[in-house]
PDB file of N, CA and C in Angstrom:
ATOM      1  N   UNK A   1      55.325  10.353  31.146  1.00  0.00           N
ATOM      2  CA  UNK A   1      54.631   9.690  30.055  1.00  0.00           C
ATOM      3  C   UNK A   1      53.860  10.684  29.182  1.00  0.00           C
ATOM      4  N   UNK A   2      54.026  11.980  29.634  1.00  0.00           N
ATOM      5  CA  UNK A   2      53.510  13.229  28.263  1.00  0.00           C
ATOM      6  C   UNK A   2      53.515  12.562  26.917  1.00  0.00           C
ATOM      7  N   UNK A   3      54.848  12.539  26.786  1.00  0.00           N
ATOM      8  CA  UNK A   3      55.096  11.922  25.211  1.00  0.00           C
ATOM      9  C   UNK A   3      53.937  10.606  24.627  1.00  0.00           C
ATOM     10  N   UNK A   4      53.513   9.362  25.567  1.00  0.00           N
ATOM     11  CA  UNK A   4      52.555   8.549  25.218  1.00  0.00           C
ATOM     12  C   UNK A   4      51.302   9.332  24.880  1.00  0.00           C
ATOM     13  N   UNK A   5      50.503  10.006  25.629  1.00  0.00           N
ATOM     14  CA  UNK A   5      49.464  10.596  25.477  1.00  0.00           C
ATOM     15  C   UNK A   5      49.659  11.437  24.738  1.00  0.00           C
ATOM     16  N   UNK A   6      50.420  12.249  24.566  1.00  0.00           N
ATOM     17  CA  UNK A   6      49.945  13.279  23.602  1.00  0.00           C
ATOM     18  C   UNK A   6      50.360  12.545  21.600  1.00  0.00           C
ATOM     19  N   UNK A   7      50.764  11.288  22.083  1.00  0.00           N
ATOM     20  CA  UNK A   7      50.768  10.855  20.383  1.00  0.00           C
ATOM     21  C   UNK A   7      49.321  10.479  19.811  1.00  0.00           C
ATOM     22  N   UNK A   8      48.671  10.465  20.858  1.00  0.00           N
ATOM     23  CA  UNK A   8      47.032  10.020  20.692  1.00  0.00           C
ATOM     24  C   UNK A   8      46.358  10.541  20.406  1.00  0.00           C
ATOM     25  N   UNK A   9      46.526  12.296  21.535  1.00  0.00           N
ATOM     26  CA  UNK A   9      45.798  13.280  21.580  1.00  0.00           C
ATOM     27  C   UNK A   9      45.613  14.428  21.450  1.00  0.00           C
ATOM     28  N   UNK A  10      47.061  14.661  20.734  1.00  0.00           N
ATOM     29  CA  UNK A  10      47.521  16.428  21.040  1.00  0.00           C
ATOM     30  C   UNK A  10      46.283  17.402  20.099  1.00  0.00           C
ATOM     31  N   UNK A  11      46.334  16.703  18.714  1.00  0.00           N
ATOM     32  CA  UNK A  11      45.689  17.475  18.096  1.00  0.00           C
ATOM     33  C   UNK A  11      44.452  17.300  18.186  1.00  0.00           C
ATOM     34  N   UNK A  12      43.746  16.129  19.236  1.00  0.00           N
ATOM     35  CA  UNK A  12      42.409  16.672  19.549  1.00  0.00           C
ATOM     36  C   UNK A  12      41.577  17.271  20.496  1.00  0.00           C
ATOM     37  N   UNK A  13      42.535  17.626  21.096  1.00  0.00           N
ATOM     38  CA  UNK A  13      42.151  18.266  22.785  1.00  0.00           C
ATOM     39  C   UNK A  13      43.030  19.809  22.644  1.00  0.00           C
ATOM     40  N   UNK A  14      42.341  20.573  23.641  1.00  0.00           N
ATOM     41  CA  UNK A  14      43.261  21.734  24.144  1.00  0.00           C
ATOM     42  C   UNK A  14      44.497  21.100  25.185  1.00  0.00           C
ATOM     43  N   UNK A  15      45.239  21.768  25.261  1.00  0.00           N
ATOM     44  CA  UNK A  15      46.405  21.939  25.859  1.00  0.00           C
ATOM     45  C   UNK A  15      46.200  21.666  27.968  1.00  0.00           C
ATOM     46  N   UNK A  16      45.118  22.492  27.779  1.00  0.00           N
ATOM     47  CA  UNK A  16      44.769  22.089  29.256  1.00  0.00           C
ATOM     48  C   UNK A  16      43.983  20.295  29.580  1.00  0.00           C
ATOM     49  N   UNK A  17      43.337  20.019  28.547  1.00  0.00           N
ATOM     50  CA  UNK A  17      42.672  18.709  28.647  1.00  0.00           C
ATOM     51  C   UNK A  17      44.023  17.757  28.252  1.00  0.00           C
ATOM     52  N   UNK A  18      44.862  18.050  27.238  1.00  0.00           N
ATOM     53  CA  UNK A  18      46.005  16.988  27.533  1.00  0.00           C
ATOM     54  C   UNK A  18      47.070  16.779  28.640  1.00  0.00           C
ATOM     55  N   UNK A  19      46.743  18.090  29.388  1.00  0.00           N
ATOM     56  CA  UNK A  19      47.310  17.856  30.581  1.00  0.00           C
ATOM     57  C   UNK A  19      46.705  17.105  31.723  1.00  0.00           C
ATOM     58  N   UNK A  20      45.485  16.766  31.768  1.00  0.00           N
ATOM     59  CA  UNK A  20      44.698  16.637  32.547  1.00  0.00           C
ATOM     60  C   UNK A  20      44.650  14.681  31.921  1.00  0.00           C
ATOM     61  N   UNK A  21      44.628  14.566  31.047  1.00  0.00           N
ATOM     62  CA  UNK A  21      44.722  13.089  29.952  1.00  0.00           C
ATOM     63  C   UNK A  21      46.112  12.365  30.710  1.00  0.00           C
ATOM     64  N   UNK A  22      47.205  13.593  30.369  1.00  0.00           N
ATOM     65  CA  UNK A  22      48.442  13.161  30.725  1.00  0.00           C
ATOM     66  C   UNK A  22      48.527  12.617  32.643  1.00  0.00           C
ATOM     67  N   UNK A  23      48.072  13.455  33.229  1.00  0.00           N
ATOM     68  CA  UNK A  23      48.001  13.307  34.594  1.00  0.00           C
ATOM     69  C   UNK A  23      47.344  12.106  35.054  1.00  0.00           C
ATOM     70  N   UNK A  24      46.196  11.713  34.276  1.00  0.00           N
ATOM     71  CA  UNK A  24      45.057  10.818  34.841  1.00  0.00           C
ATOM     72  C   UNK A  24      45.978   9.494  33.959  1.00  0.00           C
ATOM     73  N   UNK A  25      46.613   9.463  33.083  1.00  0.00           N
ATOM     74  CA  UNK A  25      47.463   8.092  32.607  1.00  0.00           C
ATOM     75  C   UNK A  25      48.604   7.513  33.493  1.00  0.00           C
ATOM     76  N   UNK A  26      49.238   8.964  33.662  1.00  0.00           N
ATOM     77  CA  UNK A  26      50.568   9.151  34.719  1.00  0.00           C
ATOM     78  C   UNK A  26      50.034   8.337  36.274  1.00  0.00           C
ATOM     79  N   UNK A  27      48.633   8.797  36.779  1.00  0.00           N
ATOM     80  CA  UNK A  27      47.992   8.585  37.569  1.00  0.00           C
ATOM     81  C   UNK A  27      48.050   6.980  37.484  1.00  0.00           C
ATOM     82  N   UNK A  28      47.127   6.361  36.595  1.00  0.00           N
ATOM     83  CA  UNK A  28      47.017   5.034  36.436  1.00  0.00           C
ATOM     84  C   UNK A  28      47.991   4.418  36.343  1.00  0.00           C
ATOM     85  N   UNK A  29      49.020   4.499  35.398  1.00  0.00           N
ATOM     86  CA  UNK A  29      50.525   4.066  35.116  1.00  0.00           C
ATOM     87  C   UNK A  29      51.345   3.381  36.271  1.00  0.00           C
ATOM     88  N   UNK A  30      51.259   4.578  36.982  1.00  0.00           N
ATOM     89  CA  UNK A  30      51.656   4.430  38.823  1.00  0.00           C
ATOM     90  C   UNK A  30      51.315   3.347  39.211  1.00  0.00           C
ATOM     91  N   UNK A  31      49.651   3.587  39.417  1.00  0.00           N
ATOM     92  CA  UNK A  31      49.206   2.063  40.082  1.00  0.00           C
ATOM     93  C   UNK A  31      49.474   0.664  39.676  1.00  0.00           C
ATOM     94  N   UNK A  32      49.870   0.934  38.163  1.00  0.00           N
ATOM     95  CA  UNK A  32      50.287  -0.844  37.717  1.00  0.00           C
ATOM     96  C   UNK A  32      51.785  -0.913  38.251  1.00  0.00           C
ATOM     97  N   UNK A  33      52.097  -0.021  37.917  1.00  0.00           N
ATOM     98  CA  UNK A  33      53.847  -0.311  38.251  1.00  0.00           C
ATOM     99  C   UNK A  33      53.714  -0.309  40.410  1.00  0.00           C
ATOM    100  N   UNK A  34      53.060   0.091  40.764  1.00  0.00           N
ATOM    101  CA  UNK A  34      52.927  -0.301  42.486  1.00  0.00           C
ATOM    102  C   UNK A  34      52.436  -1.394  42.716  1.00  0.00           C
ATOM    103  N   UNK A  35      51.246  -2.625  41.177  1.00  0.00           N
ATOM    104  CA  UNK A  35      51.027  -3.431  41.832  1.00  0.00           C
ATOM    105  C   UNK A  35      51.558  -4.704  41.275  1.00  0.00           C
ATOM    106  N   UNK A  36      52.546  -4.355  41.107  1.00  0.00           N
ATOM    107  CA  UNK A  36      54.061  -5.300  40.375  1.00  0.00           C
ATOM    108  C   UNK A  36      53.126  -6.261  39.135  1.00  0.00           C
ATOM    109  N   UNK A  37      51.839  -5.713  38.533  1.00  0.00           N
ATOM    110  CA  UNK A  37      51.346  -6.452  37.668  1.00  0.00           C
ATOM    111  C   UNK A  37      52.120  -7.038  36.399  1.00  0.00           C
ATOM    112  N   UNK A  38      52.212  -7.708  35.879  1.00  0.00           N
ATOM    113  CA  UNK A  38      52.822  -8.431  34.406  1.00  0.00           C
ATOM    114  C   UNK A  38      52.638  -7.174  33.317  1.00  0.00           C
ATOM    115  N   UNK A  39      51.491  -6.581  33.695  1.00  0.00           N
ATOM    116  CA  UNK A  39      51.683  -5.355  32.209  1.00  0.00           C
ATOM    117  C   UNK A  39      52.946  -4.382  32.657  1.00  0.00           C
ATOM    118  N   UNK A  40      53.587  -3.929  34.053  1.00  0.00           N
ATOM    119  CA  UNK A  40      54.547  -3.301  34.555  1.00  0.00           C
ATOM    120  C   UNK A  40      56.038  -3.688  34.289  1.00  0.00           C
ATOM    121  N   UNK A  41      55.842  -5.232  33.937  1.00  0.00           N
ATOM    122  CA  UNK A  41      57.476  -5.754  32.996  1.00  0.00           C
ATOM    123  C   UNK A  41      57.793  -5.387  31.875  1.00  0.00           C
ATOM    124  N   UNK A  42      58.809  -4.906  31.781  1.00  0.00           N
ATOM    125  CA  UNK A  42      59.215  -4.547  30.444  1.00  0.00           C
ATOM    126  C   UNK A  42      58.960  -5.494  29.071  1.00  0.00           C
ATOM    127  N   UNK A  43      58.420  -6.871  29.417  1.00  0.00           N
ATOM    128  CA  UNK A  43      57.664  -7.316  27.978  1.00  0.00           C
ATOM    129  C   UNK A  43      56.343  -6.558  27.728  1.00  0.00           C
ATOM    130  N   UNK A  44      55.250  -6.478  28.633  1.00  0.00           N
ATOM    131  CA  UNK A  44      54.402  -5.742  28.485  1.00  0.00           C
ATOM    132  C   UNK A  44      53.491  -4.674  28.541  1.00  0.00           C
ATOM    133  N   UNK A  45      54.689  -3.680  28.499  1.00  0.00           N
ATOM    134  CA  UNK A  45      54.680  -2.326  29.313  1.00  0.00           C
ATOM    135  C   UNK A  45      53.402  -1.409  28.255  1.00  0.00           C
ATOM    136  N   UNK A  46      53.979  -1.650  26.844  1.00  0.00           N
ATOM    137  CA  UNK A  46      53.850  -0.880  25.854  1.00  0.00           C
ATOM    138  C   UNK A  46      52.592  -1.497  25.848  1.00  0.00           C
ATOM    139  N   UNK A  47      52.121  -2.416  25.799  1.00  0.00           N
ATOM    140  CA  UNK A  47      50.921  -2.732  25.244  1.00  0.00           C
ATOM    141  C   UNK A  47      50.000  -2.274  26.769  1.00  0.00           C
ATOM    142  N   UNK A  48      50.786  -2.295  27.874  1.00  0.00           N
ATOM    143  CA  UNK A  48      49.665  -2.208  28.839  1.00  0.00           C
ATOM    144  C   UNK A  48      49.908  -0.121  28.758  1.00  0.00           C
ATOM    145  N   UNK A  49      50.237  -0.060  28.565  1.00  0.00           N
ATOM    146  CA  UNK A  49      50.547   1.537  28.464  1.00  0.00           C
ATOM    147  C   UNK A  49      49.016   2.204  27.274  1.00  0.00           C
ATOM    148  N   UNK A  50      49.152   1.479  26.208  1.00  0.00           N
ATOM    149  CA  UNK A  50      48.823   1.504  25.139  1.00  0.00           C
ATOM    150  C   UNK A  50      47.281   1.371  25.466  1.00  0.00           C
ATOM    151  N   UNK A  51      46.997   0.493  26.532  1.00  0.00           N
ATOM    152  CA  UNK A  51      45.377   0.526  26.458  1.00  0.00           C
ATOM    153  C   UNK A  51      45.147   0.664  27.628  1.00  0.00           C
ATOM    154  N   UNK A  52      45.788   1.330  28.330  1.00  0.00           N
ATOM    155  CA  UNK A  52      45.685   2.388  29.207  1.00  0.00           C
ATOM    156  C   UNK A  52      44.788   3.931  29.119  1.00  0.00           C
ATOM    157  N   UNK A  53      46.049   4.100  27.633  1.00  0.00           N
ATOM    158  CA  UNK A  53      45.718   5.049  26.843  1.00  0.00           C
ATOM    159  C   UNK A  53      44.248   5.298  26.341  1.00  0.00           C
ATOM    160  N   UNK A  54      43.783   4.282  25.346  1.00  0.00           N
ATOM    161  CA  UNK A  54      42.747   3.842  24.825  1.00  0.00           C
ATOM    162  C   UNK A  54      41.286   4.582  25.573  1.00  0.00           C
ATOM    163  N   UNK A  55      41.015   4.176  26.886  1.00  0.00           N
ATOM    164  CA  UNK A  55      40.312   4.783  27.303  1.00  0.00           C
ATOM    165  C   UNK A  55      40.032   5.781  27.974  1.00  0.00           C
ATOM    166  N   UNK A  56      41.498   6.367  28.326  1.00  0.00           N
ATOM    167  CA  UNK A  56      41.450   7.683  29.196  1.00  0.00           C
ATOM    168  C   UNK A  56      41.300   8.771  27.434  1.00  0.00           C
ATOM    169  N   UNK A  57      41.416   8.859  26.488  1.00  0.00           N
ATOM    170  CA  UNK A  57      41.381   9.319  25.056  1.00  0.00           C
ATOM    171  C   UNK A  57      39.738   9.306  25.280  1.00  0.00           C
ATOM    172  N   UNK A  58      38.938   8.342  25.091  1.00  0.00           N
ATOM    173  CA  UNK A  58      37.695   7.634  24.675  1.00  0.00           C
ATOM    174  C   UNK A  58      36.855   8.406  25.522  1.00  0.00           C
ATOM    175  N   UNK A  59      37.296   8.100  26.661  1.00  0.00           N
ATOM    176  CA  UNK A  59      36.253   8.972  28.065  1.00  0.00           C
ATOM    177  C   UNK A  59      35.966  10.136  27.715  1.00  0.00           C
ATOM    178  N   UNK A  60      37.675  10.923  27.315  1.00  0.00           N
ATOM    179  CA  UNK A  60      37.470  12.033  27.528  1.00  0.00           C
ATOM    180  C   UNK A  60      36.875  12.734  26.174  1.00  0.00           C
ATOM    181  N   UNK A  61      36.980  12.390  24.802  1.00  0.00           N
ATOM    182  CA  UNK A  61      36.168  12.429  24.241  1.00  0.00           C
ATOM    183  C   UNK A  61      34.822  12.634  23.927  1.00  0.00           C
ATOM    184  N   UNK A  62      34.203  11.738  25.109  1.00  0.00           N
ATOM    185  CA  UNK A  62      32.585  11.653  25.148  1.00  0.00           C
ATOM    186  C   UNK A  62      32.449  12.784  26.259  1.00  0.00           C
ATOM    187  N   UNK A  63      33.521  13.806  26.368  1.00  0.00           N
ATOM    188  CA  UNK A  63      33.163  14.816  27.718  1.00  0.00           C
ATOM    189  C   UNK A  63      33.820  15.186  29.031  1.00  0.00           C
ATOM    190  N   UNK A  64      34.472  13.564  29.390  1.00  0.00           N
ATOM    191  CA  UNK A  64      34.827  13.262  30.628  1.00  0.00           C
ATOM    192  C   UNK A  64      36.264  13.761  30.710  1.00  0.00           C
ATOM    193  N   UNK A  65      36.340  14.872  31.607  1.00  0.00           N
ATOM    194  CA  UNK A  65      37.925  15.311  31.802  1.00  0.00           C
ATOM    195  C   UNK A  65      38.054  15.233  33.375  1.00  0.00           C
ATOM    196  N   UNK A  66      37.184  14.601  34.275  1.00  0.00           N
ATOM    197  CA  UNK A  66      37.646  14.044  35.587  1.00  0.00           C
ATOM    198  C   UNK A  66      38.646  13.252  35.544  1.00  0.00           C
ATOM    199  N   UNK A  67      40.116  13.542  36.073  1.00  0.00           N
ATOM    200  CA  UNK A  67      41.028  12.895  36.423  1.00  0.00           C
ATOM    201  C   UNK A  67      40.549  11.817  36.645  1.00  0.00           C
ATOM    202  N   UNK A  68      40.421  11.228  38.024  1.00  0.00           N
ATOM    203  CA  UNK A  68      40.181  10.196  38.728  1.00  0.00           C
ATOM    204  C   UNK A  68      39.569   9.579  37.737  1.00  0.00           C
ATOM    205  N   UNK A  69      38.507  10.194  37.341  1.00  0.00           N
ATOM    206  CA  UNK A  69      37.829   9.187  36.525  1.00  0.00           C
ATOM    207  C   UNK A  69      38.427   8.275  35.964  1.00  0.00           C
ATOM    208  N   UNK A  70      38.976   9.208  34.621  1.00  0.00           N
ATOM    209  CA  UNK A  70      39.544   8.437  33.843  1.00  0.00           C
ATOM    210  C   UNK A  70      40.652   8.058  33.963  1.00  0.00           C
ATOM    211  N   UNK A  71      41.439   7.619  35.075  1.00  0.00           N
ATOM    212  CA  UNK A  71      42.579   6.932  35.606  1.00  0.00           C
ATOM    213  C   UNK A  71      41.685   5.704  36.215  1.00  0.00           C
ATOM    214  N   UNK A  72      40.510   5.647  37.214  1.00  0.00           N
ATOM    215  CA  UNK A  72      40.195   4.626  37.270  1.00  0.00           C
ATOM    216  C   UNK A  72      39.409   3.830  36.063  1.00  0.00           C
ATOM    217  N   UNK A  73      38.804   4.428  35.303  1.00  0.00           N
ATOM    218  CA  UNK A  73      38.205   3.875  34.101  1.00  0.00           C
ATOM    219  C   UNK A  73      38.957   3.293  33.592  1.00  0.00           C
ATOM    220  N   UNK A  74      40.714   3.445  33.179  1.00  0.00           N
ATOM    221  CA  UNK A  74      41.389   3.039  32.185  1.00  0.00           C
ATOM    222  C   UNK A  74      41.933   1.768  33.366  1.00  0.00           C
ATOM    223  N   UNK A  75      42.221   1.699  34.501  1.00  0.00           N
ATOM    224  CA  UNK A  75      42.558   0.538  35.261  1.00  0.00           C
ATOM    225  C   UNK A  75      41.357  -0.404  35.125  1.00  0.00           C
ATOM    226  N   UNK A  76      40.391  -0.025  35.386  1.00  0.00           N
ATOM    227  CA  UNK A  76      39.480  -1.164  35.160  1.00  0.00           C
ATOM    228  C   UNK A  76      39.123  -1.907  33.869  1.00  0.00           C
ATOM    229  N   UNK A  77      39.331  -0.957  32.854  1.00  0.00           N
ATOM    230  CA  UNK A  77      38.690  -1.192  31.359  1.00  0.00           C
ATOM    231  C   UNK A  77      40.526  -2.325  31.026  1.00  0.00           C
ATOM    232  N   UNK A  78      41.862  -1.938  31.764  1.00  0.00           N
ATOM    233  CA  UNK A  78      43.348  -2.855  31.335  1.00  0.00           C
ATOM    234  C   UNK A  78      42.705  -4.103  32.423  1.00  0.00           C
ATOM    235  N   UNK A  79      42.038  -4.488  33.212  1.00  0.00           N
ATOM    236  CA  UNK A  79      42.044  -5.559  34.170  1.00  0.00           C
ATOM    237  C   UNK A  79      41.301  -6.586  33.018  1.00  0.00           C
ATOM    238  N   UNK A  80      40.332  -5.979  32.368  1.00  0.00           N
ATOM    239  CA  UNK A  80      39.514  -6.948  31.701  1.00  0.00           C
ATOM    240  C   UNK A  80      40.381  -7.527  30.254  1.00  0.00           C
ATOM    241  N   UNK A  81      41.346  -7.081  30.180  1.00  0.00           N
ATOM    242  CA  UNK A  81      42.235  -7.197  29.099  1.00  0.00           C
ATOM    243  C   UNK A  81      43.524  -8.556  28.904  1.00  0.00           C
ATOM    244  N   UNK A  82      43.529  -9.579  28.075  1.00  0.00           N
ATOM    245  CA  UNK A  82      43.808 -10.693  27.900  1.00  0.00           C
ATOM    246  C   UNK A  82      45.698 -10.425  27.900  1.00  0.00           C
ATOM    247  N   UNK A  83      46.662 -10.487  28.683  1.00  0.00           N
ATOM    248  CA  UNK A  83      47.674  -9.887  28.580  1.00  0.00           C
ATOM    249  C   UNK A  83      48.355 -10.478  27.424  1.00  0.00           C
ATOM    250  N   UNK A  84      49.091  -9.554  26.978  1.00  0.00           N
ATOM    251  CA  UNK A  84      49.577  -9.524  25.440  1.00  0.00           C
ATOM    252  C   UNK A  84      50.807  -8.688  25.669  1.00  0.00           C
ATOM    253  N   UNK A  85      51.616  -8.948  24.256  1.00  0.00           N
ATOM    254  CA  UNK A  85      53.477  -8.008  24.293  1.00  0.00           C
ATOM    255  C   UNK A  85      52.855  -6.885  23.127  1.00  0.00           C
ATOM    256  N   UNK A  86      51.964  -7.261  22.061  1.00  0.00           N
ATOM    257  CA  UNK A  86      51.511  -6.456  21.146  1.00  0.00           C
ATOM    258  C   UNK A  86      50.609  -5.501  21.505  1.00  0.00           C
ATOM    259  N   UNK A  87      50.726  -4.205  21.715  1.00  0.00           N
ATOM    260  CA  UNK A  87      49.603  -3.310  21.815  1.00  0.00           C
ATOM    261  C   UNK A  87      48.836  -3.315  20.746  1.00  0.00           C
ATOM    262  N   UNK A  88      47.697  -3.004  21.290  1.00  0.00           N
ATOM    263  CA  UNK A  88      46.543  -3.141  20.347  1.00  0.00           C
ATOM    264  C   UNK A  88      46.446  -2.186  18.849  1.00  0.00           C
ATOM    265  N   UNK A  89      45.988  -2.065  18.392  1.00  0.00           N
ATOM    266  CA  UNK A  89      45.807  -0.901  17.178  1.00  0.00           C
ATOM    267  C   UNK A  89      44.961  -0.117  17.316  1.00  0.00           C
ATOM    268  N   UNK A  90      45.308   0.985  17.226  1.00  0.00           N
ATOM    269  CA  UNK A  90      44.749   2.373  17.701  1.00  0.00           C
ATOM    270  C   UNK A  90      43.702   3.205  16.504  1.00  0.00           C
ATOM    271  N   UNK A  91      42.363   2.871  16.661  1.00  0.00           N
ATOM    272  CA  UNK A  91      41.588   3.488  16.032  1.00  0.00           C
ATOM    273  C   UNK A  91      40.526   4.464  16.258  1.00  0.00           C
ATOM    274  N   UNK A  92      41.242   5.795  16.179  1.00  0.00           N
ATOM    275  CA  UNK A  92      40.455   7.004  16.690  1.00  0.00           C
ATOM    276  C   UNK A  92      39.305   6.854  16.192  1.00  0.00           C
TER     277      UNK A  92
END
């Protein structure tokens, strides 16, 4: 999932922090698709992908380049999320 994250983030992070973005999404990603959730079906992959994204970007932004972190931040911040086929709109 490189390619998702870095459409978000390439040009605002170093190279080592989008790897670290990429890992902690890859990270989270995993866990939806292990917990056979509805965002893991191919109707709502993109949108659950998408605001996945959202906050592992946001975290790390304000500083935060702990993996874990922001793999669990972005699972908790998609649980509170009303499931949808439309990903949200992306405003850096």
């Amino acid at each position: 999932m490189q390619g998702f994250i870095r459409q978000f983030a390439d040009r605002t992070f170093k190279p080592e922090a989008v790897k670290i973005l990429t890992d902690a999404f890859d990270d989270a990603w995993a866990d939806v698709e292990a917990s056979k959730a509805p965002w893991a079906t191919e109707d709502y992959a993109l949108a659950g992908r998408t605001i996945i994204a959202l906050p592992i970007i946001k975290t790390a932004k304000a500083g935060n380049l702990n993996r874990h972190t922001l793999a669990d931040g972005a699972l908790m911040y998609l649980t509170k999320q009303k499931l949808q086929r439309t990903p949200p709109i992306w405003l850096p």
